[in-house]
Protein backbone atom coordinates (compact mmCIF):
# COMPACT_ATOMS: atom_id res chain seq x y z
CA UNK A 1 20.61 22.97 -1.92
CA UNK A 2 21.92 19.97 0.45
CA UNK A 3 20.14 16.04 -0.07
CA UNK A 4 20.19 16.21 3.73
CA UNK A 5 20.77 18.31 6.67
CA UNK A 6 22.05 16.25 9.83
CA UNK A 7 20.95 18.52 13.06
CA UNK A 8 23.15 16.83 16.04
CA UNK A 9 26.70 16.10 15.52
CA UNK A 10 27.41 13.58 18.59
CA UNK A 11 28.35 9.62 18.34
CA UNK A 12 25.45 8.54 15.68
CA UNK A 13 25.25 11.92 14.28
CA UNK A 14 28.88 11.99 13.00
CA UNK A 15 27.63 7.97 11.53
CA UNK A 16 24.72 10.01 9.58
CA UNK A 17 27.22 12.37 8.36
CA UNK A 18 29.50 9.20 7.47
CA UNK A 19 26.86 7.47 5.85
CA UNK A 20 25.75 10.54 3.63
CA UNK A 21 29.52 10.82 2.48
CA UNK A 22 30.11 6.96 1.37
CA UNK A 23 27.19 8.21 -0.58
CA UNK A 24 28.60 11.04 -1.86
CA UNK A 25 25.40 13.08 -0.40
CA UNK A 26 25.55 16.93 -0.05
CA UNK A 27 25.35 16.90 3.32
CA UNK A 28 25.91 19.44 6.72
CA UNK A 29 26.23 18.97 10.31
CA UNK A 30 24.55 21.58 12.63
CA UNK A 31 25.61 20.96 16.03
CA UNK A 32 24.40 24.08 19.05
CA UNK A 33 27.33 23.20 20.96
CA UNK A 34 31.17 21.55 20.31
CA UNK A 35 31.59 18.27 18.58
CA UNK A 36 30.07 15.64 20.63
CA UNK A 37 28.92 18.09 22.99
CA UNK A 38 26.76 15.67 25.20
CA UNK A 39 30.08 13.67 25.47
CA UNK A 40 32.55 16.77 26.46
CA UNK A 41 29.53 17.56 29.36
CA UNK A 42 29.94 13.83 30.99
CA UNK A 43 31.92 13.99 33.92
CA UNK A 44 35.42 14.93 33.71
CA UNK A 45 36.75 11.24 35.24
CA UNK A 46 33.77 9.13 33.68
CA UNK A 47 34.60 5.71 32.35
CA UNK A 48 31.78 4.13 29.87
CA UNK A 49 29.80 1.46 30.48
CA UNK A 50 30.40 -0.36 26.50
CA UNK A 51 34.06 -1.22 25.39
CA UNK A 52 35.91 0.56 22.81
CA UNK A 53 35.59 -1.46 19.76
CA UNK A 54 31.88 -1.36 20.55
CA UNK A 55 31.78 2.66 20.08
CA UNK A 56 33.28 2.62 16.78
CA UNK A 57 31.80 3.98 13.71
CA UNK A 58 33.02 4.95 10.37
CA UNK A 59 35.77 1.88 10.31
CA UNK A 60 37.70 3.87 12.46
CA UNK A 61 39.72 2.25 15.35
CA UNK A 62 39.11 3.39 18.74
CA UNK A 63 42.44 2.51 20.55
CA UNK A 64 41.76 2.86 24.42
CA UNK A 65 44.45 2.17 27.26
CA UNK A 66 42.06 0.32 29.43
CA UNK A 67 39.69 -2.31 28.80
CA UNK A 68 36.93 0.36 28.79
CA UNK A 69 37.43 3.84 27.94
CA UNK A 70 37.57 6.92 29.29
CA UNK A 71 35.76 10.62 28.84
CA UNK A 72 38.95 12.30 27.67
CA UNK A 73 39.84 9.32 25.38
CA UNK A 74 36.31 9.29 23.58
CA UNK A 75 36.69 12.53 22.51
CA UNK A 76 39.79 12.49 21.53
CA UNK A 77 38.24 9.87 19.37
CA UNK A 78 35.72 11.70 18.02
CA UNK A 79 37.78 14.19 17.13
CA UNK A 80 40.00 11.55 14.51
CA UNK A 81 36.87 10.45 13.66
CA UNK A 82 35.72 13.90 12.51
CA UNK A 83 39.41 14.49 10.52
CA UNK A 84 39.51 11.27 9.10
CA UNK A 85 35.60 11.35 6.77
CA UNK A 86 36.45 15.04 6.92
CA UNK A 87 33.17 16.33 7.83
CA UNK A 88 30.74 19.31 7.01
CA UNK A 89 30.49 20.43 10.44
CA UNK A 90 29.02 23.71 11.97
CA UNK A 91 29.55 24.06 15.52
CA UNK A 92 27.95 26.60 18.05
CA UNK A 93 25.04 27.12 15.68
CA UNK A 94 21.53 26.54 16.83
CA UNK A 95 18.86 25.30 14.98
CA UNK A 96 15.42 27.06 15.73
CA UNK A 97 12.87 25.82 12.49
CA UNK A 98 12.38 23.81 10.26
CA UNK A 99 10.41 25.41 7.20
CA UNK A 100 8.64 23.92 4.53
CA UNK A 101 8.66 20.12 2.82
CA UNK A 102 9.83 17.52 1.90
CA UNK A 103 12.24 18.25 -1.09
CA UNK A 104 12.29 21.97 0.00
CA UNK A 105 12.77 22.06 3.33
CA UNK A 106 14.55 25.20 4.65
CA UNK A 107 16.40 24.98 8.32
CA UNK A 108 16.94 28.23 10.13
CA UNK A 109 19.36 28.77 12.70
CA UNK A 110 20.59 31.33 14.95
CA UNK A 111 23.40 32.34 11.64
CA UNK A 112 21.68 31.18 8.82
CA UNK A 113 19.36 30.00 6.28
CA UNK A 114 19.55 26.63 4.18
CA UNK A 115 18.16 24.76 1.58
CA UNK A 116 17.53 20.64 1.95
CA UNK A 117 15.62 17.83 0.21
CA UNK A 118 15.56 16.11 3.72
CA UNK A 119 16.71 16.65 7.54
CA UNK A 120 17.59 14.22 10.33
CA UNK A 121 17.16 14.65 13.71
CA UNK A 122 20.31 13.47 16.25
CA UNK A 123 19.96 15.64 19.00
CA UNK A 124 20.21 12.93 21.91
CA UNK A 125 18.27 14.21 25.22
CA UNK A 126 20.92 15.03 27.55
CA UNK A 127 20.64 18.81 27.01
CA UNK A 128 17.31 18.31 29.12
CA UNK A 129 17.25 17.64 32.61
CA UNK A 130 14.41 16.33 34.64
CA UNK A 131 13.34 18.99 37.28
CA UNK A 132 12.46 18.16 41.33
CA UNK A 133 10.28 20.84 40.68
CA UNK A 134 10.64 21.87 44.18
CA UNK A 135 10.95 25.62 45.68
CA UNK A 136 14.42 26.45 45.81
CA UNK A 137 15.84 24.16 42.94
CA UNK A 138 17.17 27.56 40.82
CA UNK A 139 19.51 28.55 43.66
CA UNK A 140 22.95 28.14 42.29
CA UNK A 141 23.81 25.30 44.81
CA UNK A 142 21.99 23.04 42.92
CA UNK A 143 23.36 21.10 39.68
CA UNK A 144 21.98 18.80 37.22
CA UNK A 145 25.16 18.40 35.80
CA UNK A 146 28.07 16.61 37.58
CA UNK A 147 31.91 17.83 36.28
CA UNK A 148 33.80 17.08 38.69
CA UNK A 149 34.73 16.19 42.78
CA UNK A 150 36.73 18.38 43.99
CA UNK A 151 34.76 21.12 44.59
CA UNK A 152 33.13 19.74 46.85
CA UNK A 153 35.36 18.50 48.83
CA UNK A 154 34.43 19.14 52.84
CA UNK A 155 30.82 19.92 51.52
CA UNK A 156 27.45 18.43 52.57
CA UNK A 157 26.65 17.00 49.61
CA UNK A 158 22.92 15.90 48.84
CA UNK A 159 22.87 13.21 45.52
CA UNK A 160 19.62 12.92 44.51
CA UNK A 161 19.06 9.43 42.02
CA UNK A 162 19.58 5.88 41.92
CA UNK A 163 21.34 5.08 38.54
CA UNK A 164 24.96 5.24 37.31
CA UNK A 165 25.03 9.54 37.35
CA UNK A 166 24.03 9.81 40.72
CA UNK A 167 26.34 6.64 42.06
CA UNK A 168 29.12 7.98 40.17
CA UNK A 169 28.99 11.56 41.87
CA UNK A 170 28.30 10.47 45.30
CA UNK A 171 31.64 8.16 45.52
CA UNK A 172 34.00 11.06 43.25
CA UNK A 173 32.86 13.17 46.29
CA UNK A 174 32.97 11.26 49.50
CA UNK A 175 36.40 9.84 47.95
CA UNK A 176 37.29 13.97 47.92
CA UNK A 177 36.43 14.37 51.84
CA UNK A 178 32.22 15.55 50.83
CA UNK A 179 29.89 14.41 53.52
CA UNK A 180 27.25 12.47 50.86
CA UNK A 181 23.87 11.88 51.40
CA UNK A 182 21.52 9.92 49.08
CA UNK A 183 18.48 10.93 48.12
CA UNK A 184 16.56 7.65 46.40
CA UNK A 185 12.90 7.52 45.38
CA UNK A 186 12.83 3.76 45.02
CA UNK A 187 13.09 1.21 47.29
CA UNK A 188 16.66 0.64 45.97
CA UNK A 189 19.35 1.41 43.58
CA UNK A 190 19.01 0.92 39.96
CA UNK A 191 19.54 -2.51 39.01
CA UNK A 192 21.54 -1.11 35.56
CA UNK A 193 24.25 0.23 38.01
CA UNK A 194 27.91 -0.77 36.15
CA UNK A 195 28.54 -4.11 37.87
CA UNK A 196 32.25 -2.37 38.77
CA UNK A 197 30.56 0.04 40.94
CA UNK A 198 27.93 -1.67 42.72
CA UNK A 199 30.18 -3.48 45.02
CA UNK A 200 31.93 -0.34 45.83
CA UNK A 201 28.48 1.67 46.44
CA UNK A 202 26.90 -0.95 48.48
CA UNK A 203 29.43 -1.52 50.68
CA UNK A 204 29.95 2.77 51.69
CA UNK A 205 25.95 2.45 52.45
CA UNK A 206 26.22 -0.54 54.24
CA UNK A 207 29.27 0.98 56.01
CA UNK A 208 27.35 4.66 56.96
CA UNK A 209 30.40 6.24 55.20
CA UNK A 210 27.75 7.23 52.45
CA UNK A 211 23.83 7.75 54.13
CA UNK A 212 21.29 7.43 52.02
CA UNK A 213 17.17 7.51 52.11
CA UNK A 214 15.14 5.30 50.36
CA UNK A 215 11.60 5.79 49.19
CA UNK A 216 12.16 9.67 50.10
CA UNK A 217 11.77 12.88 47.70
CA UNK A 218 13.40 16.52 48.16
CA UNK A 219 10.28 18.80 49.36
CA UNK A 220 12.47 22.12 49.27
CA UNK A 221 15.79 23.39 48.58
CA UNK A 222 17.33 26.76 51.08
CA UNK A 223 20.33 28.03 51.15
CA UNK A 224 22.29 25.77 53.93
CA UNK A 225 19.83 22.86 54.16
CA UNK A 226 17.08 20.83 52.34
CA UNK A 227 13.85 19.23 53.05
CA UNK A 228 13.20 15.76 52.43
CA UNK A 229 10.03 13.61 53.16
CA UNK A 230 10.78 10.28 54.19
CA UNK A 231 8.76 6.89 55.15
CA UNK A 232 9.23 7.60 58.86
CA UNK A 233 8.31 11.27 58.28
CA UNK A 234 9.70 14.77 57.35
CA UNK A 235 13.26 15.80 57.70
CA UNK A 236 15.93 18.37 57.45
CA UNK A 237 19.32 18.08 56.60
CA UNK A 238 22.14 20.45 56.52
CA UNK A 239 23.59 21.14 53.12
CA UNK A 240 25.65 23.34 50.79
CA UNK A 241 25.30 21.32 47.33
CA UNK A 242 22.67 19.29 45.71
CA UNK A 243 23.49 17.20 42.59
CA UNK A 244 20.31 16.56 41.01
CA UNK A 245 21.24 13.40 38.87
CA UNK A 246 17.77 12.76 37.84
CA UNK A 247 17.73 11.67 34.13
CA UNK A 248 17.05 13.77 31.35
CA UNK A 249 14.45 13.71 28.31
CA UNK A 250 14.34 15.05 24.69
CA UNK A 251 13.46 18.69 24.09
CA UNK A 252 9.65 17.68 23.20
CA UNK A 253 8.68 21.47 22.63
CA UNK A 254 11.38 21.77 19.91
CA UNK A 255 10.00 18.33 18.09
CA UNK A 256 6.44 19.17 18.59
CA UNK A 257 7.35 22.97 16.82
CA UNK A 258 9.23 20.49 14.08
CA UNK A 259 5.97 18.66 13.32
CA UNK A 260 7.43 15.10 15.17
CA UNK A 261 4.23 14.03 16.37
CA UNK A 262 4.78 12.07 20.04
CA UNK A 263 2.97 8.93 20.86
CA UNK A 264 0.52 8.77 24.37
CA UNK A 265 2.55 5.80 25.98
CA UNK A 266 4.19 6.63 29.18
CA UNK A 267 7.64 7.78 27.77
CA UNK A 268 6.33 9.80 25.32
CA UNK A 269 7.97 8.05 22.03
CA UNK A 270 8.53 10.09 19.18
CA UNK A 271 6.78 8.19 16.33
CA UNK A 272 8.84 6.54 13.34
CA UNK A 273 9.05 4.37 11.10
CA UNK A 274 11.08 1.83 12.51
CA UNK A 275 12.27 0.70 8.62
CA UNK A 276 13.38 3.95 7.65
CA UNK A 277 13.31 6.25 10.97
CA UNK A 278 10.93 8.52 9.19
CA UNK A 279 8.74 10.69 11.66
CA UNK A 280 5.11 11.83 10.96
CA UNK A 281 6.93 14.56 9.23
CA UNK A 282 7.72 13.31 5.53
CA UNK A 283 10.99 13.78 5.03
CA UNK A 284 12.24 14.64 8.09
CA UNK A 285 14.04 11.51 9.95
CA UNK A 286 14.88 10.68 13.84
CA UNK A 287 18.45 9.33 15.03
CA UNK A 288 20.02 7.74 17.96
CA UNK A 289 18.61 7.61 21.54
CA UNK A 290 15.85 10.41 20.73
CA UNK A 291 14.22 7.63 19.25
CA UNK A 292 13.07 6.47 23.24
CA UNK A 293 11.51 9.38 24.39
CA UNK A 294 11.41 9.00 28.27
CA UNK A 295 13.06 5.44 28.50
CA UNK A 296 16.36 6.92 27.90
CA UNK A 297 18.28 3.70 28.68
CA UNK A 298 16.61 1.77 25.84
CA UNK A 299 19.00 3.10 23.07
CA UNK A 300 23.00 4.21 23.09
CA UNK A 301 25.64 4.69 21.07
CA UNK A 302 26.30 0.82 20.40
CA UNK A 303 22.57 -0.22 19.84
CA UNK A 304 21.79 2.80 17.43
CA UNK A 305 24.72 2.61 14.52
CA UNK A 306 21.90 1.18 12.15
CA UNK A 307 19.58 3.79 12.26
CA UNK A 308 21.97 6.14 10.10
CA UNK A 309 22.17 3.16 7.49
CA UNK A 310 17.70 3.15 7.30
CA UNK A 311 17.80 6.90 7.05
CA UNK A 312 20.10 6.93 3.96
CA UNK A 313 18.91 4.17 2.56
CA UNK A 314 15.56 5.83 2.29
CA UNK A 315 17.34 9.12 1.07
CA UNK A 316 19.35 7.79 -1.44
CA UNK A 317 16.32 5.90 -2.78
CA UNK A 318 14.14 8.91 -3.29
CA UNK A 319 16.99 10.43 -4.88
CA UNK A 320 17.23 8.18 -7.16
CA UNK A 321 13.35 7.67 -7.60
CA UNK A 322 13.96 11.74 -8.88
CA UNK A 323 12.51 13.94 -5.55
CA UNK A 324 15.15 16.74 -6.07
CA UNK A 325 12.90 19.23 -5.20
């Protein structure tokens, strides 16, 4: 019997799974994928937005060689982080249910069976991507991921977004000889672009050395060209790629088959209890940017460290109070 089952094991997940151990909590890690796995899928040359003190956790030093750091660097990080609290961690096993209550709650996964007085939710959103829904979007040319340039280098490559992804892919490939094209449902660019970029963006669309189309949407996806509808009418472009870097959003049907319930507002907010991060399911506890449903800019790693500290504060109290099942 664990106190607490932590399903997740990226940035605040490992900080659940260090504040159950300076409590001396049974606890386990179930993570579907590698450590940090939303981290290792990032793009292979990414640099984040926050500093490195800012991403620390655990009273762990994150040493990085520039001022901000890199992909390769954070998990590396991670990885010292996960060595040095020594955690219960169970990689490439997928949760699927979540049975019974509070005190007895029993999670199933794709190996296993176990036994916990409570569970917390950390499973970020970034496994989800949000669809065009457009005919031709499950040919393999398209991706909703973004790796790395050089595959596409002498491509026609079709971006389609406005924020940091979709920037970020279309100047890796033009600087690796694509021929990029921007595909922009607003008026404009995202105004939470990293201020290092936007110079660098603005001035290759200003240029022509990077097109782009504003207030336009992808109508349909074939193999060597797309469809887009644009203010001054229809239009089709040539094309061998399409990087959909369109956002992403929790895996609602997974909380809803959890019991989370999800609020009506227009990003779908799982509901908590914003002093202990306690869903509509007693016992069972949300973590880290799931908490913003649909507005997944709202949390990150920096903003989120003191949700672990709620959750076990509320655990460790009804432990105390005697709920051991």
């Amino acid at each position: 019997m664990y106190d607490v089952i932590i399903v997740g094991a990226g940035p605040i997940g490992f900080a659940c799974g260090i504040e159950a151990a300076r409590r001396k909590l049974n606890y386990l890690m179930i993570e579907k994928g590698c450590l940090v796995n939303s981290i290792f899928h990032f793009p292979t040359n990414m640099t984040f937005f926050s500093t490195s003190e800012r991403l620390e956790i655990g009273n762990v030093p994150f040493i990085s060689h520039g001022y901000k750091p890199t992909r390769r660097e954070a998990l590396e990080y991670y990885r010292r982080v996960k060595e040095f609290w020594r955690l219960n961690v169970h990689t490439y096993e997928r949760v699927e249910e979540v049975l019974g209550q509070q005190g007895r709650f029993e999670v199933v996964t794709d190996r296993a069976r176990y036994q916990t007085r409570f569970v917390v939710l950390a499973t970020g959103f970034y496994d989800q991507p949000n669809l065009l829904e457009v005919p031709g979007e499950e040919l393999p040319k398209v991706k909703h991921y973004f790796d790395e340039p050089h595959p596409y280098a002498g491509q026609k490559v079709a971006v389609i977004g406005a924020g940091n992804s979709a920037v970020d892919a279309a100047l890796e490939t033009y600087r690796r000889g694509a021929e990029v094209t921007m595909v922009i449902r607003s008026a404009g660019l995202k105004p939470t672009i990293k201020y290092w970029v936007r110079p660098d963006i603005e001035n290759r669309l200003r240029e022509g050395a990077i097109k782009a189309f504003f207030n336009s949407v992808v109508t349909e996806i074939r193999r060597d060209e797309i469809d887009i509808q644009t203010p001054e009418g229809p239009r089709t472009l040539p094309n061998d790629f399409v990087l959909a870097m369109t956002g992403y959003h929790p895996n609602y049907p997974f909380l809803e088959k959890l019991g989370v319930g999800i609020g009506r507002d227009e990003h779908r907010t799982p509901i908590y209890d914003v002093h202990t991060m306690e869903s509509t399911r007693q016992g069972l506890f949300l973590a880290g940017v799931l908490c913003g449903g649909l507005a997944t800019s709202r949390w990150n790693i920096e903003n989120t460290t003191d949700h672990p500290v709620k959750i076990m504060n509320a655990i460790q109290a009804r432990l105390e109070a005697g709920l051991h099942g």
